[in-house]
N, C-alpha and C. Protein backbone atom coordinates (compact mmCIF):
# COMPACT_ATOMS: atom_id res chain seq x y z
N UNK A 1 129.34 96.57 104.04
CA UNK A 1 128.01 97.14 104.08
C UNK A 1 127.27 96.82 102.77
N UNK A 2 126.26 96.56 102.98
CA UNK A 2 125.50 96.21 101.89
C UNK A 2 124.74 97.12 100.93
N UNK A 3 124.93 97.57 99.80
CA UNK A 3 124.34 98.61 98.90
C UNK A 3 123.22 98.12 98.63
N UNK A 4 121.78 98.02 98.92
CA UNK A 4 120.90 97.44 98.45
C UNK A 4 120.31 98.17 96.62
N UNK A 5 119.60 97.45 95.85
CA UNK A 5 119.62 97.28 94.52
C UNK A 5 117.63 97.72 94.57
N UNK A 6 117.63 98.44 93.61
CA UNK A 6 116.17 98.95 93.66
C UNK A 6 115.59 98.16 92.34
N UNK A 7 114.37 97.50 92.47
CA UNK A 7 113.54 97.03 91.81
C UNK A 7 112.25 97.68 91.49
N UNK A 8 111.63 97.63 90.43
CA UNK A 8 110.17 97.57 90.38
C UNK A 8 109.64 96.55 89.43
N UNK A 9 108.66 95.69 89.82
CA UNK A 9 108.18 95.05 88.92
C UNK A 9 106.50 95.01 88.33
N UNK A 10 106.33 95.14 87.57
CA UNK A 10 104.79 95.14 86.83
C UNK A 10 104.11 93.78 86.60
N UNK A 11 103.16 93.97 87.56
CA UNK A 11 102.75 92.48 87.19
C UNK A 11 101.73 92.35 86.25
N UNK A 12 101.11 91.01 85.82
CA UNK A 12 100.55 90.85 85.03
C UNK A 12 99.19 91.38 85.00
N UNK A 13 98.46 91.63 84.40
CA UNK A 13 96.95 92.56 84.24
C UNK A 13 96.00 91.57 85.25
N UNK A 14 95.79 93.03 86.39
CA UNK A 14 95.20 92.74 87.62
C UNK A 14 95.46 91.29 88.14
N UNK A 15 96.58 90.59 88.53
CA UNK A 15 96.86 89.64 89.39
C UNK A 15 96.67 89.82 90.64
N UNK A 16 96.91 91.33 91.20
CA UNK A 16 96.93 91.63 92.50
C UNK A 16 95.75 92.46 92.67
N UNK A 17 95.01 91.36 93.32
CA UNK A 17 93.61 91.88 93.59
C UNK A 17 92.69 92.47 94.68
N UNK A 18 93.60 92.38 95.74
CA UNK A 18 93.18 93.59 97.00
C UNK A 18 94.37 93.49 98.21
N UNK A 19 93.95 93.49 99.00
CA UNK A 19 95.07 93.25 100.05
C UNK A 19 95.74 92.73 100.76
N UNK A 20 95.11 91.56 100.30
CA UNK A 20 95.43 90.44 101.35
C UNK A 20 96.52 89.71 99.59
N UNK A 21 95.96 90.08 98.94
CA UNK A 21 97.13 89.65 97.63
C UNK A 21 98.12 90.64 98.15
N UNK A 22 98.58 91.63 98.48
CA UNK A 22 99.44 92.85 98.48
C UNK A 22 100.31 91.74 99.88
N UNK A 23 99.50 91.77 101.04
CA UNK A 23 100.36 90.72 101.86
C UNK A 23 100.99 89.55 101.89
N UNK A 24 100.38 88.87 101.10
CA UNK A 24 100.95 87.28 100.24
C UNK A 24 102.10 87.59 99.76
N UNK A 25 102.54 88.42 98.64
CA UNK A 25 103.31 89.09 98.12
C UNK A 25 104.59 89.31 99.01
N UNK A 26 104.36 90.27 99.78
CA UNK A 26 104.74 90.98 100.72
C UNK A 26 105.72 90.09 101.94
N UNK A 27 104.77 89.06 102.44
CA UNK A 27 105.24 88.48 103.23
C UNK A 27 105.87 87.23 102.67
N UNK A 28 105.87 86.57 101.60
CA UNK A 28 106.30 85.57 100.87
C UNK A 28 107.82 86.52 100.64
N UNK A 29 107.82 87.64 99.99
CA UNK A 29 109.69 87.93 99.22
C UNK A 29 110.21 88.20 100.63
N UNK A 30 109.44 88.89 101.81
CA UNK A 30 110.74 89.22 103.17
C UNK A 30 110.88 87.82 103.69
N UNK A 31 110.65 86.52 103.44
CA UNK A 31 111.35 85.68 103.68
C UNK A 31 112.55 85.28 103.23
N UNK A 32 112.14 85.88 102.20
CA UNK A 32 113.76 85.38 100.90
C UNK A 32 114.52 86.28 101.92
N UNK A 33 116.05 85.62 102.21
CA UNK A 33 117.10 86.50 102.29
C UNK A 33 118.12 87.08 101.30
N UNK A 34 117.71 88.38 101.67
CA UNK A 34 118.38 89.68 100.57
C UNK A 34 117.33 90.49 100.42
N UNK A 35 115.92 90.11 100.71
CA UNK A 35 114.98 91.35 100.32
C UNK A 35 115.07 91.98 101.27
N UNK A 36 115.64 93.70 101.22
CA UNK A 36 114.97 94.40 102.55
C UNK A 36 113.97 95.18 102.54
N UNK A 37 113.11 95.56 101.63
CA UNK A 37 112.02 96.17 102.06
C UNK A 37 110.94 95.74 100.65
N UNK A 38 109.84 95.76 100.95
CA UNK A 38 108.99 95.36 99.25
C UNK A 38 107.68 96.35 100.08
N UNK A 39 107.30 96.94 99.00
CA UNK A 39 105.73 97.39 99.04
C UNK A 39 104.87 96.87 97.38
N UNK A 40 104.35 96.47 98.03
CA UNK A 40 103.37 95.67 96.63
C UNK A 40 102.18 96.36 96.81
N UNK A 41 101.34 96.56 95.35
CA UNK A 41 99.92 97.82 95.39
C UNK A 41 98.98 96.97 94.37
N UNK A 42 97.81 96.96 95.00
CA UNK A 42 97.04 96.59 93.95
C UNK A 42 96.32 97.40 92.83
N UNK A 43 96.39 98.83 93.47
CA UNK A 43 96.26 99.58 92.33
C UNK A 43 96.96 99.90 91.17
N UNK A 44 98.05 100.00 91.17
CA UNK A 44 99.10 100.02 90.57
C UNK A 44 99.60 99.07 89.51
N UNK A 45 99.38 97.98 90.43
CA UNK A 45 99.71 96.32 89.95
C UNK A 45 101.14 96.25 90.01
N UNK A 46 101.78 97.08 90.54
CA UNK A 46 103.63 96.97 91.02
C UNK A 46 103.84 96.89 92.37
N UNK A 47 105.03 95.98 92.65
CA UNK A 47 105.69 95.82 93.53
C UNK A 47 107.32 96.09 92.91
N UNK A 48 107.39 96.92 94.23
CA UNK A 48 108.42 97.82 94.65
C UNK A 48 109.24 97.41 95.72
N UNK A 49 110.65 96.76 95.58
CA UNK A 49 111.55 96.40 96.13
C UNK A 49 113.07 96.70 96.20
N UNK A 50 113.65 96.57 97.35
CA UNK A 50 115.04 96.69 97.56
C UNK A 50 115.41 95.30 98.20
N UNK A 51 116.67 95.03 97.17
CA UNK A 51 117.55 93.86 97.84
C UNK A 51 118.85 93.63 97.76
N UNK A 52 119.29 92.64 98.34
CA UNK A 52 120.54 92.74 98.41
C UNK A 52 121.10 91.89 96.98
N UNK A 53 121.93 92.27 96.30
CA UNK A 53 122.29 91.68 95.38
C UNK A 53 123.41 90.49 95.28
N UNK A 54 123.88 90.26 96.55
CA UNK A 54 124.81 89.49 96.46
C UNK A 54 123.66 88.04 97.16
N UNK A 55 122.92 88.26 97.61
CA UNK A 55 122.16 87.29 98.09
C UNK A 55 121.17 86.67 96.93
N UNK A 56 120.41 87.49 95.63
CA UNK A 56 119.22 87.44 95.26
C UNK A 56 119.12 88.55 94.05
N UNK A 57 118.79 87.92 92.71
CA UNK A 57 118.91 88.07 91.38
C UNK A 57 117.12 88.53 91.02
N UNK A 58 117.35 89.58 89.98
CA UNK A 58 116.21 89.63 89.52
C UNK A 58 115.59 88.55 88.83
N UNK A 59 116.40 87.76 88.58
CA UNK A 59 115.54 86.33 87.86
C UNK A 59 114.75 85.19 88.98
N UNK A 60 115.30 85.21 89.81
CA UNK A 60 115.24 84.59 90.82
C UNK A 60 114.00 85.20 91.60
N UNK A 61 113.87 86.44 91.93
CA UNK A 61 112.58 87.27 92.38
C UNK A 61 111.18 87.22 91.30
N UNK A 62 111.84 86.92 90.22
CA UNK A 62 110.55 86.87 89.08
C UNK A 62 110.10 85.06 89.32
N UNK A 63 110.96 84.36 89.56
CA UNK A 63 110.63 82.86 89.73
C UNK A 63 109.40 82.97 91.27
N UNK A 64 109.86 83.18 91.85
CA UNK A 64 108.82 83.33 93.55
C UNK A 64 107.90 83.81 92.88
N UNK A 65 108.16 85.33 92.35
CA UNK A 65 106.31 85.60 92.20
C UNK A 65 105.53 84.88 91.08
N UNK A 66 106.10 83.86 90.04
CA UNK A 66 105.39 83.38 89.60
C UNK A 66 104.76 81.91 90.16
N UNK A 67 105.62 81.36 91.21
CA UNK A 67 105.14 80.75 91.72
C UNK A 67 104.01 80.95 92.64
N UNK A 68 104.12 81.84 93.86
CA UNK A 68 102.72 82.35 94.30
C UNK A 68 101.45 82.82 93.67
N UNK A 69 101.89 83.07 92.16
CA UNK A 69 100.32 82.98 91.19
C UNK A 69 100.92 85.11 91.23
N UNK A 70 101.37 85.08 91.10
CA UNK A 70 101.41 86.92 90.73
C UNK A 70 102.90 86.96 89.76
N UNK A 71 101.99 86.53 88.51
CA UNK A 71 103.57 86.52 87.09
C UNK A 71 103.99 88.23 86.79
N UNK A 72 105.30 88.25 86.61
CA UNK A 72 105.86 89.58 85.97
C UNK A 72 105.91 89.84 84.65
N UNK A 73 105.06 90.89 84.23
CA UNK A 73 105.18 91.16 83.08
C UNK A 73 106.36 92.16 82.09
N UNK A 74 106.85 93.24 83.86
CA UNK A 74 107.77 93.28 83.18
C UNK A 74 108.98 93.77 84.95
N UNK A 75 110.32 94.37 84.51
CA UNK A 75 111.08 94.62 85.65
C UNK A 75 111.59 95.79 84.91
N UNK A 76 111.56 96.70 85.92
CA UNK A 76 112.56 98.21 85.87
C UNK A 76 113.49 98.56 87.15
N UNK A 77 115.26 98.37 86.10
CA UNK A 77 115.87 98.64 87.31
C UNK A 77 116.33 100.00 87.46
C-alpha cells in the first residue's frame, strides 16, 4: 500500500495568475505518475500536493513546474 507524502510548494511572486494557470498546473503534475491529488491556488500562490514517493521526488516536481513557467520558490514538507 502506498503511504502517500504531503507537499506544499510556494511559488514564485504571482506566477499563478487565475485559473486556468491553477488548471495547467493541475492537470500537467496528475499526469506524472505518483501524484495523487494537487490543488494549486492563485491566491495563495501554493500548490498543495500528495504523492507517491517511491514513484516521484520533490526535486523532480520542482523541475515540471519550472518547466511549465510556474518556478518554486520554496517547498514545505
Amino acid at each position: 500500500m502506498v503511504k502517500p507524502k504531503y507537499l506544499e510548494l510556494n511559488i514564485d511572486e504571482n506566477a499563478i495568475h487565475c485559473e486556468n494557470c491553477e488548471m495547467t498546473i493541475t492537470n500537467t503534475l496528475k499526469k506524472n505518475l505518483g501524484v495523487i491529488r494537487v490543488n494549486a491556488d492563485h491566491q495563495t500562490q501554493k500548490v498543495q500536493l500528495y504523492y507517491d514517493q517511491e514513484k516521484l521526488n520533490p526535486l523532480k516536481i520542482k523541475e515540471i513546474m519550472k518547466e511549465i513557467g510556474f518556478p518554486v520558490a520554496s517547498i514545505e514538507e
